[in-house]
C-alpha atoms as a PDB file:
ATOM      1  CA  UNK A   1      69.957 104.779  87.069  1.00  0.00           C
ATOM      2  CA  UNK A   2      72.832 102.589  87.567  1.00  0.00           C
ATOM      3  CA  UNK A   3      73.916 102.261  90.914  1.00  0.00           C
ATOM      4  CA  UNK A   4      77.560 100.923  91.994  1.00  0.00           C
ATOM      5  CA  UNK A   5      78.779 100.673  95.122  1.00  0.00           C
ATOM      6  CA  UNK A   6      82.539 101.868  94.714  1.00  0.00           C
ATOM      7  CA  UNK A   7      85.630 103.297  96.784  1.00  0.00           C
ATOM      8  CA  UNK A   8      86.130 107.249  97.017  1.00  0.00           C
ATOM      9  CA  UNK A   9      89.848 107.985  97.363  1.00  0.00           C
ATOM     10  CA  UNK A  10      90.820 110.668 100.237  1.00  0.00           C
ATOM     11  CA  UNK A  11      93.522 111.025 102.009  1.00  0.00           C
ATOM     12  CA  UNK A  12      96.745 112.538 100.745  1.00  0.00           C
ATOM     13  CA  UNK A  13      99.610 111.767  99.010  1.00  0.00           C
ATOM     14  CA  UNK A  14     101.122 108.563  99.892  1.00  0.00           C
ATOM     15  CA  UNK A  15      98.972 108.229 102.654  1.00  0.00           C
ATOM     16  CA  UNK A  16      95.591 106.705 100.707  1.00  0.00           C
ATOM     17  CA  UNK A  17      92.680 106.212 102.113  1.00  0.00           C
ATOM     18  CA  UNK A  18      89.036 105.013 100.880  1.00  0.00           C
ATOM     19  CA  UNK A  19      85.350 105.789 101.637  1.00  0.00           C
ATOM     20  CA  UNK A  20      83.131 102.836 100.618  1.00  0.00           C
ATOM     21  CA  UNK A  21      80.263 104.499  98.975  1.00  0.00           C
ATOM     22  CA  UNK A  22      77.105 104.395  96.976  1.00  0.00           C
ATOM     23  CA  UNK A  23      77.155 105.818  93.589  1.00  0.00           C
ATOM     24  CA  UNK A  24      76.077 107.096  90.600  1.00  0.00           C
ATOM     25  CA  UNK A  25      77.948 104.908  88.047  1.00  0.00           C
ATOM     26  CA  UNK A  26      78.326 107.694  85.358  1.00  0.00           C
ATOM     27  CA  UNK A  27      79.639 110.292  88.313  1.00  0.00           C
ATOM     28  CA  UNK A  28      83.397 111.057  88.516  1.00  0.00           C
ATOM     29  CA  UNK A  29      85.011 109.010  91.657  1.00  0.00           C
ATOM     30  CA  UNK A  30      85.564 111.682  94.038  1.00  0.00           C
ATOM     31  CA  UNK A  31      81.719 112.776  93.206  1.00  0.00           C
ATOM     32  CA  UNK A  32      78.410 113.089  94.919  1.00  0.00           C
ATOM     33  CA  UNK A  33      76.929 109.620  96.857  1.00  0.00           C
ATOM     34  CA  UNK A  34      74.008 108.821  97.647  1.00  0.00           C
ATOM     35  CA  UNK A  35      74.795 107.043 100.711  1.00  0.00           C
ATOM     36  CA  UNK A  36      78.575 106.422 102.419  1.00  0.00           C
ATOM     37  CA  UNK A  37      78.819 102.566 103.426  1.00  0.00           C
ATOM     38  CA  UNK A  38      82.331 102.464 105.531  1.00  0.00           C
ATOM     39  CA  UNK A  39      85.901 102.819 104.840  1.00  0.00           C
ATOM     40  CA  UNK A  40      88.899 101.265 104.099  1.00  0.00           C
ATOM     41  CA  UNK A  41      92.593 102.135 105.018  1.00  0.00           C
ATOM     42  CA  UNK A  42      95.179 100.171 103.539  1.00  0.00           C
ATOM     43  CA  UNK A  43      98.108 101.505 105.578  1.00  0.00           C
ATOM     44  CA  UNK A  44      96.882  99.997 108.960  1.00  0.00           C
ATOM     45  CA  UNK A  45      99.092  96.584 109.956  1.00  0.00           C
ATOM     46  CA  UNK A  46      96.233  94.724 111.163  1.00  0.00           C
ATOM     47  CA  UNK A  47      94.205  93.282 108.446  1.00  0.00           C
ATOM     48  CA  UNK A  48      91.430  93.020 110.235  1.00  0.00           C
ATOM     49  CA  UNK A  49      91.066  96.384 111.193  1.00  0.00           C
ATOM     50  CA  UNK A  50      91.744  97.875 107.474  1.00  0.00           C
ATOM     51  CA  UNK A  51      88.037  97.712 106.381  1.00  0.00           C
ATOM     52  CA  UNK A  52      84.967  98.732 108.263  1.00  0.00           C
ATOM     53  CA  UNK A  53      82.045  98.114 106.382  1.00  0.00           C
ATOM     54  CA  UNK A  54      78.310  98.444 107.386  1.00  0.00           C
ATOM     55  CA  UNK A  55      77.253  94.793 105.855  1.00  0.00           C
ATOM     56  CA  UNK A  56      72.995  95.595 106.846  1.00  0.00           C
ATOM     57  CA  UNK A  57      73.156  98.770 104.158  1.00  0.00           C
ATOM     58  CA  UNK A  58      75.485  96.806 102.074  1.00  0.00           C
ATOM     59  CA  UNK A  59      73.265  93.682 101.929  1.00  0.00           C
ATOM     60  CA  UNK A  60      70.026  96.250 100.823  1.00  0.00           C
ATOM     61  CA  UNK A  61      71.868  97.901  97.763  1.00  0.00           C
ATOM     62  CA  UNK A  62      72.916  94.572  96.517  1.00  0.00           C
ATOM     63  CA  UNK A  63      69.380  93.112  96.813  1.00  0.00           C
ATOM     64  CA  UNK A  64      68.296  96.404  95.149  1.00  0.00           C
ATOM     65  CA  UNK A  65      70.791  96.150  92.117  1.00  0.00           C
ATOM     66  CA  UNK A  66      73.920  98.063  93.344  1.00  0.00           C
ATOM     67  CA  UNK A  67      77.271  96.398  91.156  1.00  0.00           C
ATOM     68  CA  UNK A  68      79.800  96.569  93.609  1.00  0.00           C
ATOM     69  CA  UNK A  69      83.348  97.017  92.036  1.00  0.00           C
ATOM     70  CA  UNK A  70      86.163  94.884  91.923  1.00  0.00           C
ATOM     71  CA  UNK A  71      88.122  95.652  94.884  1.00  0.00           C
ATOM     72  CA  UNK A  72      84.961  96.672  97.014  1.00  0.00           C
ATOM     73  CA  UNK A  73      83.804  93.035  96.312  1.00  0.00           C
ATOM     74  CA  UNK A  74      86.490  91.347  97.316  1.00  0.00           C
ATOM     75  CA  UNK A  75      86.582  93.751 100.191  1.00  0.00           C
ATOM     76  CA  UNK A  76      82.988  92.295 101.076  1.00  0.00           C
ATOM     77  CA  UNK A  77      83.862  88.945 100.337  1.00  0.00           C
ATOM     78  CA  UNK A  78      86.725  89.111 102.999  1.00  0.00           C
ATOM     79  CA  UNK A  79      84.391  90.508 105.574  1.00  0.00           C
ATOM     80  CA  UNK A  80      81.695  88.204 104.873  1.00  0.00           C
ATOM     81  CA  UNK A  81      84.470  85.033 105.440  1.00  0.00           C
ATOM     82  CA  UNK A  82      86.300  86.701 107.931  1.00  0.00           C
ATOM     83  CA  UNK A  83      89.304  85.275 106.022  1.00  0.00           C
ATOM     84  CA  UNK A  84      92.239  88.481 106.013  1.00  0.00           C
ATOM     85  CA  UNK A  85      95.410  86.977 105.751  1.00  0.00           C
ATOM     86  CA  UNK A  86      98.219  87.492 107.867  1.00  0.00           C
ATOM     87  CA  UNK A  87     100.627  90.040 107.737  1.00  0.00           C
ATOM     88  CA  UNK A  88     104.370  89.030 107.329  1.00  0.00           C
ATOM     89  CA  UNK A  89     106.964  89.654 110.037  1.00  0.00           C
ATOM     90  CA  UNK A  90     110.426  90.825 108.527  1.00  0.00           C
ATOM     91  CA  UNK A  91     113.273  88.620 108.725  1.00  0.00           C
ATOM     92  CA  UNK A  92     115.536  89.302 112.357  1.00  0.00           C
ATOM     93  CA  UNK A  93     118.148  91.453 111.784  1.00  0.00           C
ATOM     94  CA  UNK A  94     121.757  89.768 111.174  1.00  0.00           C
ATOM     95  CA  UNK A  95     125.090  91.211 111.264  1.00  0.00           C
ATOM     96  CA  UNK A  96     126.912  92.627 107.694  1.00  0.00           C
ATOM     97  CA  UNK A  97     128.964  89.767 106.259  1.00  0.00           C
ATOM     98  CA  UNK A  98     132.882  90.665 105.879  1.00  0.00           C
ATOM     99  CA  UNK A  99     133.968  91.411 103.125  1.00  0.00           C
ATOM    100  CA  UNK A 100     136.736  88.951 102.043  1.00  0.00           C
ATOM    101  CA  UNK A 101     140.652  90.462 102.260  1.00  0.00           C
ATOM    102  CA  UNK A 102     141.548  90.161  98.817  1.00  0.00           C
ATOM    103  CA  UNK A 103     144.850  88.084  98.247  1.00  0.00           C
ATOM    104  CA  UNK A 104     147.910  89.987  96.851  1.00  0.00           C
ATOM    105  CA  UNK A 105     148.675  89.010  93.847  1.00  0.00           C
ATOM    106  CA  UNK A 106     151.723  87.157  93.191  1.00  0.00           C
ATOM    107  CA  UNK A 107     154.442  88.853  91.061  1.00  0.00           C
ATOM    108  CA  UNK A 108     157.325  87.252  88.539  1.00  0.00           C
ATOM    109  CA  UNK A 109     160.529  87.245  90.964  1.00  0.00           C
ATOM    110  CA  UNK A 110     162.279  89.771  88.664  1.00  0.00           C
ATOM    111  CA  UNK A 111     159.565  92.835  89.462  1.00  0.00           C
ATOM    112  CA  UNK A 112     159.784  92.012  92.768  1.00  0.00           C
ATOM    113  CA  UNK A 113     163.253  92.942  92.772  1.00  0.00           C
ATOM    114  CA  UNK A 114     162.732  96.259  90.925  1.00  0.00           C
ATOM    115  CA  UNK A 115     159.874  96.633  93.295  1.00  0.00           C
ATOM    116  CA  UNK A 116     162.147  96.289  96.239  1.00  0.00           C
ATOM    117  CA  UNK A 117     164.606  99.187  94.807  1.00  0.00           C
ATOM    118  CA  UNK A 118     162.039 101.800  94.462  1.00  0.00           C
ATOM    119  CA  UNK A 119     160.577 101.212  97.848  1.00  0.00           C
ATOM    120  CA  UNK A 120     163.957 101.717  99.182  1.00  0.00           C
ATOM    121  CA  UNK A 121     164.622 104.823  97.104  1.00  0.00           C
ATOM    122  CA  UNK A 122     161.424 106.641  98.863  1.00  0.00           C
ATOM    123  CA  UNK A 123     162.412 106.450 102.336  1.00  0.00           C
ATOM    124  CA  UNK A 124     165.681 108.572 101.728  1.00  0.00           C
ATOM    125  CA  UNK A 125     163.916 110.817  99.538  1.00  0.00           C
ATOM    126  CA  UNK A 126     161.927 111.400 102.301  1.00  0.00           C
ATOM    127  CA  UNK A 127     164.416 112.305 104.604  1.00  0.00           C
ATOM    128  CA  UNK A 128     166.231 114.406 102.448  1.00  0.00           C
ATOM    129  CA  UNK A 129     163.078 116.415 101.885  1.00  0.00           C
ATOM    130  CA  UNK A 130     162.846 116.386 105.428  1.00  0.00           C
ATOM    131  CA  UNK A 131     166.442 118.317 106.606  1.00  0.00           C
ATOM    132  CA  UNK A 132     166.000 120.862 104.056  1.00  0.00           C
ATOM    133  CA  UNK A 133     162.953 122.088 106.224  1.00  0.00           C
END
């Protein structure tokens, strides 16, 4: 029988989170184990306290023939070196830039004129509309 020692996904959705485990290697990955081995929970901020592995049971099924995975060896590997990583701080928070006024654009001296007129106009339109209520 080939034996692999591989992650088991619980959890729910968004929130994932892994049962090192003993299997089967033809079984479906949510299947039957022979024996559970730790976890793993990616969502914790510590790195150091994501995995929890029990390296004595670990160290047998290897020396028996147990293939660990991918992830679950470099999961191993990791524990073994003691060598997590860090996790990143975000950036400090910094006040919104302003937005720059935009610059009015300069118009031909003959529509400013014309401009000028109709701007007048509306004020007395205004007021007319104004005494008839």
């Amino acid at each position: 029988m080939a034996v692999r020692i591989r992650m088991k996904k619980l959890g729910r959705k968004h929130r994932p989170f892994y049962r090192v485990c003993v299997m089967d290697a033809r079984s479906p990955r949510n299947g039957k184990t022979i024996e559970e081995l730790g976890h793993y929970d990616p969502m914790v901020t510590d790195k150091s306290e994501r995995v929890k592995l029990n390296m004595e049971r670990i160290e047998y099924w290897l020396s028996v023939g147990a293939q660990p995975s991918d992830k679950v060896g470099t999961l191993i590997k990791k524990v073994k070196t003691n060598k997590f990583g860090s996790v990143k701080t975000p950036p400090p928070m910094q006040a919104p830039k302003p937005l720059p006024e935009p610059e009015p654009e300069a118009a031909p001296e003959g529509e400013t004129a014309a401009a000028e007129e109709t701007t007048e106009e509306t004020p007395a339109a205004e007021t007319a509309e104004a005494s008839e209520e």
